[in-house]
N, C-alpha and C. Protein backbone atom coordinates (compact mmCIF):
# COMPACT_ATOMS: atom_id res chain seq x y z
N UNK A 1 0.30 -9.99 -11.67
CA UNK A 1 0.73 -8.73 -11.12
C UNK A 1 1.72 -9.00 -10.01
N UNK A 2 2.66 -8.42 -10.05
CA UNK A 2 3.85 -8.47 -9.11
C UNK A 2 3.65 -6.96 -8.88
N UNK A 3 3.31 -6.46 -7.61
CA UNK A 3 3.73 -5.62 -6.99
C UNK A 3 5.18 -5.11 -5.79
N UNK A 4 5.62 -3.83 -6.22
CA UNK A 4 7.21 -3.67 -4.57
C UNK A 4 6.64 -1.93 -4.55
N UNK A 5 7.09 -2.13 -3.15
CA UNK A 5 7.21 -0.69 -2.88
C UNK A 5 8.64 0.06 -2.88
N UNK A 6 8.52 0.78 -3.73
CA UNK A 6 9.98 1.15 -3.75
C UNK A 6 10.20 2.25 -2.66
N UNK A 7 9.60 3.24 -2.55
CA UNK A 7 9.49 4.31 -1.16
C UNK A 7 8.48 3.68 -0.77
N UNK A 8 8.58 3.18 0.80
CA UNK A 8 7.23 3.39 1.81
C UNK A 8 7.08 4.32 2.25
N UNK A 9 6.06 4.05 2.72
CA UNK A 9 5.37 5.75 3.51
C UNK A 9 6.64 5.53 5.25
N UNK A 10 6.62 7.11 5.53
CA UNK A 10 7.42 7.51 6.62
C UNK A 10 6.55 7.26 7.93
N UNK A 11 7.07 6.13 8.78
CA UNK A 11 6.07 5.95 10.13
C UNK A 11 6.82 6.62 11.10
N UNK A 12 8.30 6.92 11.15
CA UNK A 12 8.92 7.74 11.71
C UNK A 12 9.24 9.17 11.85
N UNK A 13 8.74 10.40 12.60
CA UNK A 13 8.23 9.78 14.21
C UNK A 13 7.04 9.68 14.21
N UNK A 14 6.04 10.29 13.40
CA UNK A 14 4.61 10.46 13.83
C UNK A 14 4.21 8.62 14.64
N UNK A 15 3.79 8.24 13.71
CA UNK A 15 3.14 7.01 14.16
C UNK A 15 4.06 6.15 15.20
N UNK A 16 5.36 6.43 15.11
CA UNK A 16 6.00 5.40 15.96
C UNK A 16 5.79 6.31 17.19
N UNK A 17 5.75 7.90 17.33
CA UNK A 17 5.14 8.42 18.52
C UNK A 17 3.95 8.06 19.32
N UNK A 18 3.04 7.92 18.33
CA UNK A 18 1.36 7.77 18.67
C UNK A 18 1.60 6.27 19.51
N UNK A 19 2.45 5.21 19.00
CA UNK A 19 2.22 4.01 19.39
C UNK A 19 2.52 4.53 20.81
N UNK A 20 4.00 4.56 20.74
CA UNK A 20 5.31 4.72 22.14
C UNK A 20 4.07 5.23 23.35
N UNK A 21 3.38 6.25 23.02
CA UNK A 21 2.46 6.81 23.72
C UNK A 21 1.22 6.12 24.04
N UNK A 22 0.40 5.17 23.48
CA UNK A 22 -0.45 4.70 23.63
C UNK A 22 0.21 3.31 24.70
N UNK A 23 1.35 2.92 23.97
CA UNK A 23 1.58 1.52 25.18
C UNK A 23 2.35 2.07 26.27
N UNK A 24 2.36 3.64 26.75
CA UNK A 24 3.22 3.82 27.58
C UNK A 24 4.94 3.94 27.97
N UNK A 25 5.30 3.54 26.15
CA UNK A 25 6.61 3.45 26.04
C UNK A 25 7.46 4.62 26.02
N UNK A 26 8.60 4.94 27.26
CA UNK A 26 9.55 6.19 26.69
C UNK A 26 10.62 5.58 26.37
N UNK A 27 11.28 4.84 26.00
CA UNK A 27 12.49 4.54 26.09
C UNK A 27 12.46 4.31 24.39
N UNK A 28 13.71 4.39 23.79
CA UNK A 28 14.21 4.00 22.43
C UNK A 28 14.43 2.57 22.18
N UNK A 29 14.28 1.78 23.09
CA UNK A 29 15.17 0.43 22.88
C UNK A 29 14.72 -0.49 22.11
N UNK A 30 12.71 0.10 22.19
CA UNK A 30 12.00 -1.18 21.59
C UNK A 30 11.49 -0.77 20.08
N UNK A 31 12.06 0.36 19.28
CA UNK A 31 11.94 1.25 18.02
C UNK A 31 11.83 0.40 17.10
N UNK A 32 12.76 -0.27 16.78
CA UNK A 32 12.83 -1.53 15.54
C UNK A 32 11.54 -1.98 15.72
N UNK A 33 11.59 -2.62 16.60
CA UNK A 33 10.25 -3.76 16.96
C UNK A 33 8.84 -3.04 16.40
N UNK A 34 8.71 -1.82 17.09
CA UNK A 34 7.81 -1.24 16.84
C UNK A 34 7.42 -0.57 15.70
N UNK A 35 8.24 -0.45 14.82
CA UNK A 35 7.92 0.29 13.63
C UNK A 35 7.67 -1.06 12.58
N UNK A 36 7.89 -2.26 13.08
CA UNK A 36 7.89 -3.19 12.28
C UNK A 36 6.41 -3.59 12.62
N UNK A 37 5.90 -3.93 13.66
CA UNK A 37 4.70 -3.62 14.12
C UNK A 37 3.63 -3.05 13.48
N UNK A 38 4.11 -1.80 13.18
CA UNK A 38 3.16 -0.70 12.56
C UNK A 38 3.08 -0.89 11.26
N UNK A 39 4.39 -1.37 10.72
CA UNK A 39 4.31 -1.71 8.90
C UNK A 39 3.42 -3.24 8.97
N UNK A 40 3.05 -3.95 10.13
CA UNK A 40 2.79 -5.22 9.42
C UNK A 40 1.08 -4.62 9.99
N UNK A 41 0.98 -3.89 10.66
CA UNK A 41 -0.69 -2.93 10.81
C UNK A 41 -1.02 -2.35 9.27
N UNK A 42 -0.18 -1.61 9.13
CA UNK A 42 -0.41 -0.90 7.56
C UNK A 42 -0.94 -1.95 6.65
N UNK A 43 -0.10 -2.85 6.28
CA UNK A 43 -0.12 -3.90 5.65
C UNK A 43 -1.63 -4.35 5.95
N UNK A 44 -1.72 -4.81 7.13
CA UNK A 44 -3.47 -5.46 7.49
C UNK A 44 -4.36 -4.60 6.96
N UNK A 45 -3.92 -3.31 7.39
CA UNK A 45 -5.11 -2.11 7.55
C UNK A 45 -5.56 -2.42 5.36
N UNK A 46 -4.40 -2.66 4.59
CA UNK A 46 -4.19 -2.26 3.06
C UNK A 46 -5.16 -3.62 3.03
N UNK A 47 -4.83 -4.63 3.23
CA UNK A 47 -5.54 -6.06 3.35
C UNK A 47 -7.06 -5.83 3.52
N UNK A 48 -7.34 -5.29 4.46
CA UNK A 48 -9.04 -5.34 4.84
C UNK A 48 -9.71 -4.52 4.20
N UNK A 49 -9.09 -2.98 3.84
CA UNK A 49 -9.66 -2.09 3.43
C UNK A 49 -9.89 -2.34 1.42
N UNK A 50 -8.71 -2.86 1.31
CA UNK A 50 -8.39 -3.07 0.29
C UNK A 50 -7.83 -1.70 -0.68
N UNK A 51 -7.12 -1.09 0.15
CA UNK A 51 -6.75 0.96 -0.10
C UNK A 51 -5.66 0.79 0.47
N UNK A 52 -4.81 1.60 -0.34
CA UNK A 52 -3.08 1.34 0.65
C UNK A 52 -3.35 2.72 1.46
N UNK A 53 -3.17 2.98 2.72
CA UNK A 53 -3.57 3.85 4.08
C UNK A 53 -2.38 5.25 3.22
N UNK A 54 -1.45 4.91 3.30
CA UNK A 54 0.10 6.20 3.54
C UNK A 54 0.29 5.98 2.07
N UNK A 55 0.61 7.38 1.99
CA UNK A 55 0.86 7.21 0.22
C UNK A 55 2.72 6.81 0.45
N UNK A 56 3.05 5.78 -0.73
CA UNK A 56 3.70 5.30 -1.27
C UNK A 56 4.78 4.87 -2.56
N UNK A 57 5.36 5.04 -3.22
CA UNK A 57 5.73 4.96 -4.35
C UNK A 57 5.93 3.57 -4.59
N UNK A 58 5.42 3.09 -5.83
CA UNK A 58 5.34 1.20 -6.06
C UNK A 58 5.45 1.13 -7.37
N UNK A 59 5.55 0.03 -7.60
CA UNK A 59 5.96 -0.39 -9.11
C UNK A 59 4.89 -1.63 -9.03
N UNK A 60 4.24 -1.85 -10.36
CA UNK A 60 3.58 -3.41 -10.65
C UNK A 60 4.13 -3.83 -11.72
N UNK A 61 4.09 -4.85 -12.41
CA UNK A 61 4.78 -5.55 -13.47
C UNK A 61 3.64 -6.11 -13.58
N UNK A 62 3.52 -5.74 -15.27
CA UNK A 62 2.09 -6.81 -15.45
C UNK A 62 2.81 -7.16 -17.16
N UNK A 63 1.79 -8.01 -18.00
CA UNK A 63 1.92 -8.55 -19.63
C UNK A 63 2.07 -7.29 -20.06
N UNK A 64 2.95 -7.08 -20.97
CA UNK A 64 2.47 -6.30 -21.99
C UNK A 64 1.47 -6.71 -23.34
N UNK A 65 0.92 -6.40 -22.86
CA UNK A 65 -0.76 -6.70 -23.89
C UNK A 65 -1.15 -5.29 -24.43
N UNK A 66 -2.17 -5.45 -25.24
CA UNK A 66 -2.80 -3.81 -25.81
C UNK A 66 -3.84 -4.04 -25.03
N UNK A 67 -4.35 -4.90 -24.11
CA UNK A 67 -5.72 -4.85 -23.34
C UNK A 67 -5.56 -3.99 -21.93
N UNK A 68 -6.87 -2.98 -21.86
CA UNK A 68 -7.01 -2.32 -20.63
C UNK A 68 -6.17 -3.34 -19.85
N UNK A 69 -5.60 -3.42 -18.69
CA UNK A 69 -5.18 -4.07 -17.21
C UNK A 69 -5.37 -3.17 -16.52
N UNK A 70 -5.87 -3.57 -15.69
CA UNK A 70 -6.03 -2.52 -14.10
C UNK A 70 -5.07 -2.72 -12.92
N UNK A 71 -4.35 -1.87 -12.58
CA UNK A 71 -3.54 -1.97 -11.13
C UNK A 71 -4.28 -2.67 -10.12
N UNK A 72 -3.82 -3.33 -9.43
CA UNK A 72 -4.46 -3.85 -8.61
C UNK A 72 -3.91 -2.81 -7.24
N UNK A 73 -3.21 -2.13 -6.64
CA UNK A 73 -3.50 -0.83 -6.12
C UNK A 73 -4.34 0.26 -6.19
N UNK A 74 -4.99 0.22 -4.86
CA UNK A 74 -5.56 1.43 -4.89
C UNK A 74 -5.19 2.35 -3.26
N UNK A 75 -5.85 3.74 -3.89
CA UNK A 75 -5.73 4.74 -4.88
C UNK A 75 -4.57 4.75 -5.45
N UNK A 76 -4.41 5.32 -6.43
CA UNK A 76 -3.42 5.41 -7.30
C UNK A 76 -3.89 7.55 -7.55
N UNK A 77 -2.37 7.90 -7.22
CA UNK A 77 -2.66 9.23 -7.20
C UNK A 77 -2.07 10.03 -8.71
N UNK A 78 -1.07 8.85 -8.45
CA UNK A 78 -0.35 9.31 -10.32
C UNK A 78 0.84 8.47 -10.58
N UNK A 79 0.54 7.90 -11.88
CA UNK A 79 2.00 7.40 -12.76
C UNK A 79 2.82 8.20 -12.63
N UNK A 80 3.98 7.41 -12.40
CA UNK A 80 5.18 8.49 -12.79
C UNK A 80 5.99 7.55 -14.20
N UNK A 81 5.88 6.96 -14.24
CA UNK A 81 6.76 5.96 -16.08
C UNK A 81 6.07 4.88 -15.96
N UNK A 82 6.34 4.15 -17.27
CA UNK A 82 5.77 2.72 -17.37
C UNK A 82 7.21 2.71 -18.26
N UNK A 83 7.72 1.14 -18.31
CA UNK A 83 9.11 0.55 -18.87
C UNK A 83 8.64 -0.74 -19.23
N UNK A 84 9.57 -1.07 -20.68
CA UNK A 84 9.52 -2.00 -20.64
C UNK A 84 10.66 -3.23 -20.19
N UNK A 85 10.18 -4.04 -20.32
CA UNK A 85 11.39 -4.95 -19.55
C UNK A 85 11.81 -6.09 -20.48
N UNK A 86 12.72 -5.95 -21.05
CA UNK A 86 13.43 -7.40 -21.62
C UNK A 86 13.50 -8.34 -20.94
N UNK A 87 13.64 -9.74 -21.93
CA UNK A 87 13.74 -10.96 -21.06
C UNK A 87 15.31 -11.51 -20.24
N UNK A 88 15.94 -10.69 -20.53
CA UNK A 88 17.44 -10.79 -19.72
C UNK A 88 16.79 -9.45 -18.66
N UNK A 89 15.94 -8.66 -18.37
CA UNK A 89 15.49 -7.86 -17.60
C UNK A 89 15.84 -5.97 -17.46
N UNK A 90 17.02 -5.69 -19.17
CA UNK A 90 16.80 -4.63 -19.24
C UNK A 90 15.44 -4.15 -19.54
N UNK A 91 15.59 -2.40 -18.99
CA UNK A 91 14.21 -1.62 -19.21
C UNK A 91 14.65 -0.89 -20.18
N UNK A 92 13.18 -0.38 -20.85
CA UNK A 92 13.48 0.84 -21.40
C UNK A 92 12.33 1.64 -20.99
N UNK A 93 12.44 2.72 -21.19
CA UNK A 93 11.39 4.14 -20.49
C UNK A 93 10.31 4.11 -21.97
N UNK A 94 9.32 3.87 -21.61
CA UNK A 94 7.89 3.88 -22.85
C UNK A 94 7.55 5.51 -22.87
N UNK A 95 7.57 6.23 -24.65
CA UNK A 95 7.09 7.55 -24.03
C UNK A 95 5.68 7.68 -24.18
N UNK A 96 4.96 8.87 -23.64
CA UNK A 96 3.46 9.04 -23.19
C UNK A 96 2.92 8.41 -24.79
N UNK A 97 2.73 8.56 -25.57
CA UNK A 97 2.36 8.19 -26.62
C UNK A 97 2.72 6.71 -27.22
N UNK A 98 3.22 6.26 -26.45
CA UNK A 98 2.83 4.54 -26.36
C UNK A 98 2.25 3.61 -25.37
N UNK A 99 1.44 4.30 -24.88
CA UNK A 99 0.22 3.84 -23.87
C UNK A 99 -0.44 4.75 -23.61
N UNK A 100 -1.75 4.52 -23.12
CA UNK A 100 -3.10 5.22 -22.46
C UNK A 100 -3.24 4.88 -21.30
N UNK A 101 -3.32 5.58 -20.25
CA UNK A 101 -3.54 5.75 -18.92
C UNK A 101 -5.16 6.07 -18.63
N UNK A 102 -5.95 5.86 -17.67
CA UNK A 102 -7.17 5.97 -17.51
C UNK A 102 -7.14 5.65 -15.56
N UNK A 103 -7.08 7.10 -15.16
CA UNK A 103 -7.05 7.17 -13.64
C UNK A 103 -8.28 7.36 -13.17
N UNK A 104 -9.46 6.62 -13.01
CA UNK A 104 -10.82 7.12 -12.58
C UNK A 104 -10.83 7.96 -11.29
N UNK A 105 -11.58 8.59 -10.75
CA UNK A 105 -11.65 9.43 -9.92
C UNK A 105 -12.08 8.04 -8.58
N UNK A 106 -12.32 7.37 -8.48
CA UNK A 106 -12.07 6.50 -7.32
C UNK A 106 -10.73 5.69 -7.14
N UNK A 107 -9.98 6.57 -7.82
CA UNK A 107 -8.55 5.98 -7.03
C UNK A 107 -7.92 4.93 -7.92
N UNK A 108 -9.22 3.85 -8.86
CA UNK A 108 -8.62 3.06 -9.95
C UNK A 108 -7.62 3.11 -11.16
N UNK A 109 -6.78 2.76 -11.34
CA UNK A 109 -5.99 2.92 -12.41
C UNK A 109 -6.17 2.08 -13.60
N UNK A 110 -6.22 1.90 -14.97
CA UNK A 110 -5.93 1.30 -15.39
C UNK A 110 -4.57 1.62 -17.02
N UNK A 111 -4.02 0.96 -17.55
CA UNK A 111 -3.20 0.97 -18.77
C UNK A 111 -3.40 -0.07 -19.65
N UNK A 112 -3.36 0.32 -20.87
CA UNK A 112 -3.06 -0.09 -21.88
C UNK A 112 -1.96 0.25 -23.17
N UNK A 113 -1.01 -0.95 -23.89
CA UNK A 113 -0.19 -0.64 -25.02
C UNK A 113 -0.81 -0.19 -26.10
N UNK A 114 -0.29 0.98 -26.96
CA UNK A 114 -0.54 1.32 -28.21
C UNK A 114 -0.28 1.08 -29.25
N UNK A 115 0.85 0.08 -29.07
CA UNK A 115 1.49 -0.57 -29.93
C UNK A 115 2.30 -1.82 -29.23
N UNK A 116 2.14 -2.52 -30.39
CA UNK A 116 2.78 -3.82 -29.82
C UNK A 116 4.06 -4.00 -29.22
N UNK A 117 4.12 -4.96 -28.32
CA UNK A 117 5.15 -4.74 -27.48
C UNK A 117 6.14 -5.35 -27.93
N UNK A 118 7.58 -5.25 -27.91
CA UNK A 118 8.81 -5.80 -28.11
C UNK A 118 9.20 -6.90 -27.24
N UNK A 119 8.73 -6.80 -25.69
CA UNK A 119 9.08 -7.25 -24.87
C UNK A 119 7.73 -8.24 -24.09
N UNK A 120 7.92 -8.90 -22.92
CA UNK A 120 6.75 -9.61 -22.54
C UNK A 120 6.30 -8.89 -21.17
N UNK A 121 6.93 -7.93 -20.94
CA UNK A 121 6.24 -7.56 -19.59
C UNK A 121 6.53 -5.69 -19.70
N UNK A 122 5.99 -5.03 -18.48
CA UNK A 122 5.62 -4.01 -18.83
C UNK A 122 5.92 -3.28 -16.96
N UNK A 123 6.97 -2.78 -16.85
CA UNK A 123 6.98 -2.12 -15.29
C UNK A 123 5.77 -0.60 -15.22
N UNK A 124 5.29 -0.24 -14.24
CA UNK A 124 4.62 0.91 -13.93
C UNK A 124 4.52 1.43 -12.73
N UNK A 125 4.92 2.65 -12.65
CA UNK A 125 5.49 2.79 -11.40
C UNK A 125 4.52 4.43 -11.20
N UNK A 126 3.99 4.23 -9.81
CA UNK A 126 2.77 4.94 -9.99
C UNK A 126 3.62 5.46 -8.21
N UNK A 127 2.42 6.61 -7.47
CA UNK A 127 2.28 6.34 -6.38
C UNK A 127 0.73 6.27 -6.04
N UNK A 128 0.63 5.82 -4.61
CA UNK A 128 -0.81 5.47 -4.43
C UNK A 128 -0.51 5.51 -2.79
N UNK A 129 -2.46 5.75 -2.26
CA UNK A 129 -2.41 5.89 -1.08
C UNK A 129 -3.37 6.97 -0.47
N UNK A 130 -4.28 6.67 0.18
CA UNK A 130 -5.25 7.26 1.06
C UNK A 130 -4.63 9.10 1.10
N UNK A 131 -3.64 9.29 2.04
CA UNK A 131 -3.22 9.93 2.37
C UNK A 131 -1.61 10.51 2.32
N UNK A 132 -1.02 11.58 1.93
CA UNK A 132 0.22 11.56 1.76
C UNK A 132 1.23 11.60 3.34
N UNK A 133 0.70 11.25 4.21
CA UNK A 133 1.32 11.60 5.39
C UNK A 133 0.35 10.68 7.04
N UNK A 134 1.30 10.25 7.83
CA UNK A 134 0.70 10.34 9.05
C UNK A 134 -0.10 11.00 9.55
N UNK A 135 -0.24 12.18 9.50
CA UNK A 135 -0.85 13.22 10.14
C UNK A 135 -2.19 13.34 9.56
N UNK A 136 -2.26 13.40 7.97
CA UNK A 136 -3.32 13.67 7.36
C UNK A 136 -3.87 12.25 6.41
N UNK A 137 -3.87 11.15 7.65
CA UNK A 137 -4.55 9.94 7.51
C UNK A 137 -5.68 10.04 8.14
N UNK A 138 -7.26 9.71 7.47
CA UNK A 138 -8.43 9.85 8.27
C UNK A 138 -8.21 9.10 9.90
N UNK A 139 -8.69 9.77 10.51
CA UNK A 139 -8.57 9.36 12.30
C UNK A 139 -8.76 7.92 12.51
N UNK A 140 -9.80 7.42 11.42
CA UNK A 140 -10.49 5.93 12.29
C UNK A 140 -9.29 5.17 11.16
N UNK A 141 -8.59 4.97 10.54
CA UNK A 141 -7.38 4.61 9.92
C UNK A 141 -6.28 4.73 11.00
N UNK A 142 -5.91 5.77 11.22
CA UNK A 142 -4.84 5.78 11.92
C UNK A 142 -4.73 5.15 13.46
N UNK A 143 -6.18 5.32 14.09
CA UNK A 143 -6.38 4.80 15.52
C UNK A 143 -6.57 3.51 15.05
N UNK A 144 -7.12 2.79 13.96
CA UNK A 144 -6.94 1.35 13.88
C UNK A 144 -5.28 0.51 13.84
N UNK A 145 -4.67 1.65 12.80
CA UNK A 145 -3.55 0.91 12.45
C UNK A 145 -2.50 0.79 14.23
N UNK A 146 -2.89 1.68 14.79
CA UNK A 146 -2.14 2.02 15.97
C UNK A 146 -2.44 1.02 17.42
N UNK A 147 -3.95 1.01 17.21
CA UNK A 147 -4.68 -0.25 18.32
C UNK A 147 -4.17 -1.70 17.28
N UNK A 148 -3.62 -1.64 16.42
CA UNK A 148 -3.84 -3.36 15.90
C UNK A 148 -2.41 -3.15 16.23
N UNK A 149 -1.33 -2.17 16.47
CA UNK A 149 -0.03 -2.74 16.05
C UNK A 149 0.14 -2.90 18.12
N UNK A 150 -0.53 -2.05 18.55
CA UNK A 150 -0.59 -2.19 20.50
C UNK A 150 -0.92 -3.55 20.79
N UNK A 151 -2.02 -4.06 19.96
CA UNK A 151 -2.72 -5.46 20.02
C UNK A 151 -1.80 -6.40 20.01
N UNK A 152 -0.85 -6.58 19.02
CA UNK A 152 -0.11 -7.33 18.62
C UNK A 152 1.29 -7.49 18.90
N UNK A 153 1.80 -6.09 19.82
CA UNK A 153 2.86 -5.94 21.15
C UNK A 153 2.38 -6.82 22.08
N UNK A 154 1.58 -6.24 22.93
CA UNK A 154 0.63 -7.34 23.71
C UNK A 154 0.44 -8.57 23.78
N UNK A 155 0.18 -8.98 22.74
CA UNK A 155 0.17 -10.51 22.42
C UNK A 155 1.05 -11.29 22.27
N UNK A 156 2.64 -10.37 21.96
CA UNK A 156 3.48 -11.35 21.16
C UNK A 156 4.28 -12.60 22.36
N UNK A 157 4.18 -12.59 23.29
CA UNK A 157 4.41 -13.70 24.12
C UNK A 157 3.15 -14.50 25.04
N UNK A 158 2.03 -14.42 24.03
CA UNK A 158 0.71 -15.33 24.04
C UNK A 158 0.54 -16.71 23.47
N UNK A 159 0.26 -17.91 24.37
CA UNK A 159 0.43 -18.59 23.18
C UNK A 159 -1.27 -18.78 22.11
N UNK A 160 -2.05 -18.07 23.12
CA UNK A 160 -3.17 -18.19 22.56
C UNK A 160 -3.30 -17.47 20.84
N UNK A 161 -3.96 -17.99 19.82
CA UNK A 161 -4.66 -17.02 18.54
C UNK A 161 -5.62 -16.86 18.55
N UNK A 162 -5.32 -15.35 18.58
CA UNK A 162 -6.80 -14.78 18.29
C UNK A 162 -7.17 -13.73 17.34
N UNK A 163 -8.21 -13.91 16.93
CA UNK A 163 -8.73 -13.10 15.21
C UNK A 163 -8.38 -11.46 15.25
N UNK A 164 -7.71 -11.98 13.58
CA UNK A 164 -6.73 -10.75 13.49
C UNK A 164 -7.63 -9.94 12.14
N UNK A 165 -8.14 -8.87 12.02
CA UNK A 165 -7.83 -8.20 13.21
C UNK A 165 -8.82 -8.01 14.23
N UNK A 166 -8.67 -7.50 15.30
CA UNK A 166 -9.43 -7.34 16.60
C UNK A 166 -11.24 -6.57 15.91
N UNK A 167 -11.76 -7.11 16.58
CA UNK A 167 -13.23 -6.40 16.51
C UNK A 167 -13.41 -4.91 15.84
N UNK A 168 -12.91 -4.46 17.55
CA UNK A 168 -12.53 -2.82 17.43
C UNK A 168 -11.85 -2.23 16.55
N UNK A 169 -10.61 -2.83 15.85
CA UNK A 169 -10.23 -2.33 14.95
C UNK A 169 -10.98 -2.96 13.33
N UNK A 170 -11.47 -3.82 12.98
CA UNK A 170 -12.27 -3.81 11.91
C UNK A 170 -13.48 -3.10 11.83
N UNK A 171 -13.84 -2.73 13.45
CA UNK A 171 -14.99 -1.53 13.35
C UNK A 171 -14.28 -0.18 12.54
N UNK A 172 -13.54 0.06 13.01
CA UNK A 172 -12.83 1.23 12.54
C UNK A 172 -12.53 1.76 11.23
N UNK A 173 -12.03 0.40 10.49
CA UNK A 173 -11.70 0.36 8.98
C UNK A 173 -13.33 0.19 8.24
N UNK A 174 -14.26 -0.89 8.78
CA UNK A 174 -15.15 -0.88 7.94
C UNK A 174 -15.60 -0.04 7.07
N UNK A 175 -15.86 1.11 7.41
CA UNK A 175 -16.49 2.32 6.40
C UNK A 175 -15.63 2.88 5.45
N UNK A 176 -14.34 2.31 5.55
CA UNK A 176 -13.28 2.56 4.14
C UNK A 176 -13.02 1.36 3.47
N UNK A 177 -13.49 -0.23 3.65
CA UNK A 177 -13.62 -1.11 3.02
C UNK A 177 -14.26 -0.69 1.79
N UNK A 178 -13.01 -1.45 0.79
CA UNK A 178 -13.73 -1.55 -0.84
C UNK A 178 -14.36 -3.10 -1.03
N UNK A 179 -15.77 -3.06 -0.95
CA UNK A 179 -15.89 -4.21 -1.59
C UNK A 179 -16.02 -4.75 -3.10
N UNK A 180 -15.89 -5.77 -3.35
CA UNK A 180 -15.53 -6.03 -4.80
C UNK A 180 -16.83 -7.61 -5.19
N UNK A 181 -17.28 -7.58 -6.22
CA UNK A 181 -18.10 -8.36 -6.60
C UNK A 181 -17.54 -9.63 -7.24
N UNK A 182 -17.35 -10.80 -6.77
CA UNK A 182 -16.50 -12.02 -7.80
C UNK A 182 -17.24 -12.93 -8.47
């Protein structure tokens, strides 16, 4: 599975507000920094929880096989195409009736081909994500992603390491952790 995000979720202004405000920042100067901050929080927050936080638009590339495969994203709120991909890397658009989709109500996705494939791989381009917005991200999500990206302002001219992420903020996420059985 090769996953990209083709739209990320918008941290601008909400979340880059919430930060600016929490570390006391008014000034514009340190914006870049900080929104980069917050995407590499998101990122952790998607890591621990194992749930992408901000809904998103993404693509995975997996085999084209006729066997169920499951996205390895979650939630997954809805496909929008699946393509196939030649080995020089043209696509073509698959229509609904050459695959089965199976979106469980916990956010899981999975697909399968209906017919054999022409090609060796298979694009799917879904979106996924807790929440469609800053605003209407559960609270203990958003105050985590916001204390880990303050944490990590803080720190960045430390030479000490220390466990990422912070206590307080894995308290926060815990109760939206997916765990998985291996």
């Amino acid at each position: 599975m090769k996953r990209a995000i083709l739209v990320p979720p918008a941290l601008v202004p909400g979340a880059l507000d919430e930060l600016k405000n929490w570390l006391a920042i008014s000034t514009p100067q340190d914006d870049i920094s900080l929104t980069a901050l917050l995407t590499s929080a998101l990122d952790m927050c998607e890591a621990f929880t194992r749930q992408m936080p901000l809904e998103a638009q993404c693509e995975e590339v997996l085999p084209a096989v006729r066997d169920w495969q499951r996205l390895s994203t979650t939630p997954v709120q809805s496909v929008t195409g699946v393509e196939q991909i030649a080995t020089d890397g043209a696509r073509t658009p698959l229509g609904a009736g050459d695959y089965a989709l199976d979106l469980a109500a916990d956010g899981t996705a999975r697909i399968r081909l209906l017919a054999p494939a022409v090609h060796g791989r298979i694009a799917v381009r879904f979106a996924a994500g807790i929440a469609p917005s800053w605003d209407t991200l559960p609270e203990a999500l958003r105050h985590g992603i916001i204390r880990l990206a303050a944490y990590n302002y803080r720190q960045r001219d430390l030479d000490s390491v220390k466990p990422v992420p912070p206590a307080a903020v894995a308290a926060l996420w815990s109760p939206w952790r997916r765990l998985r059985l291996v």
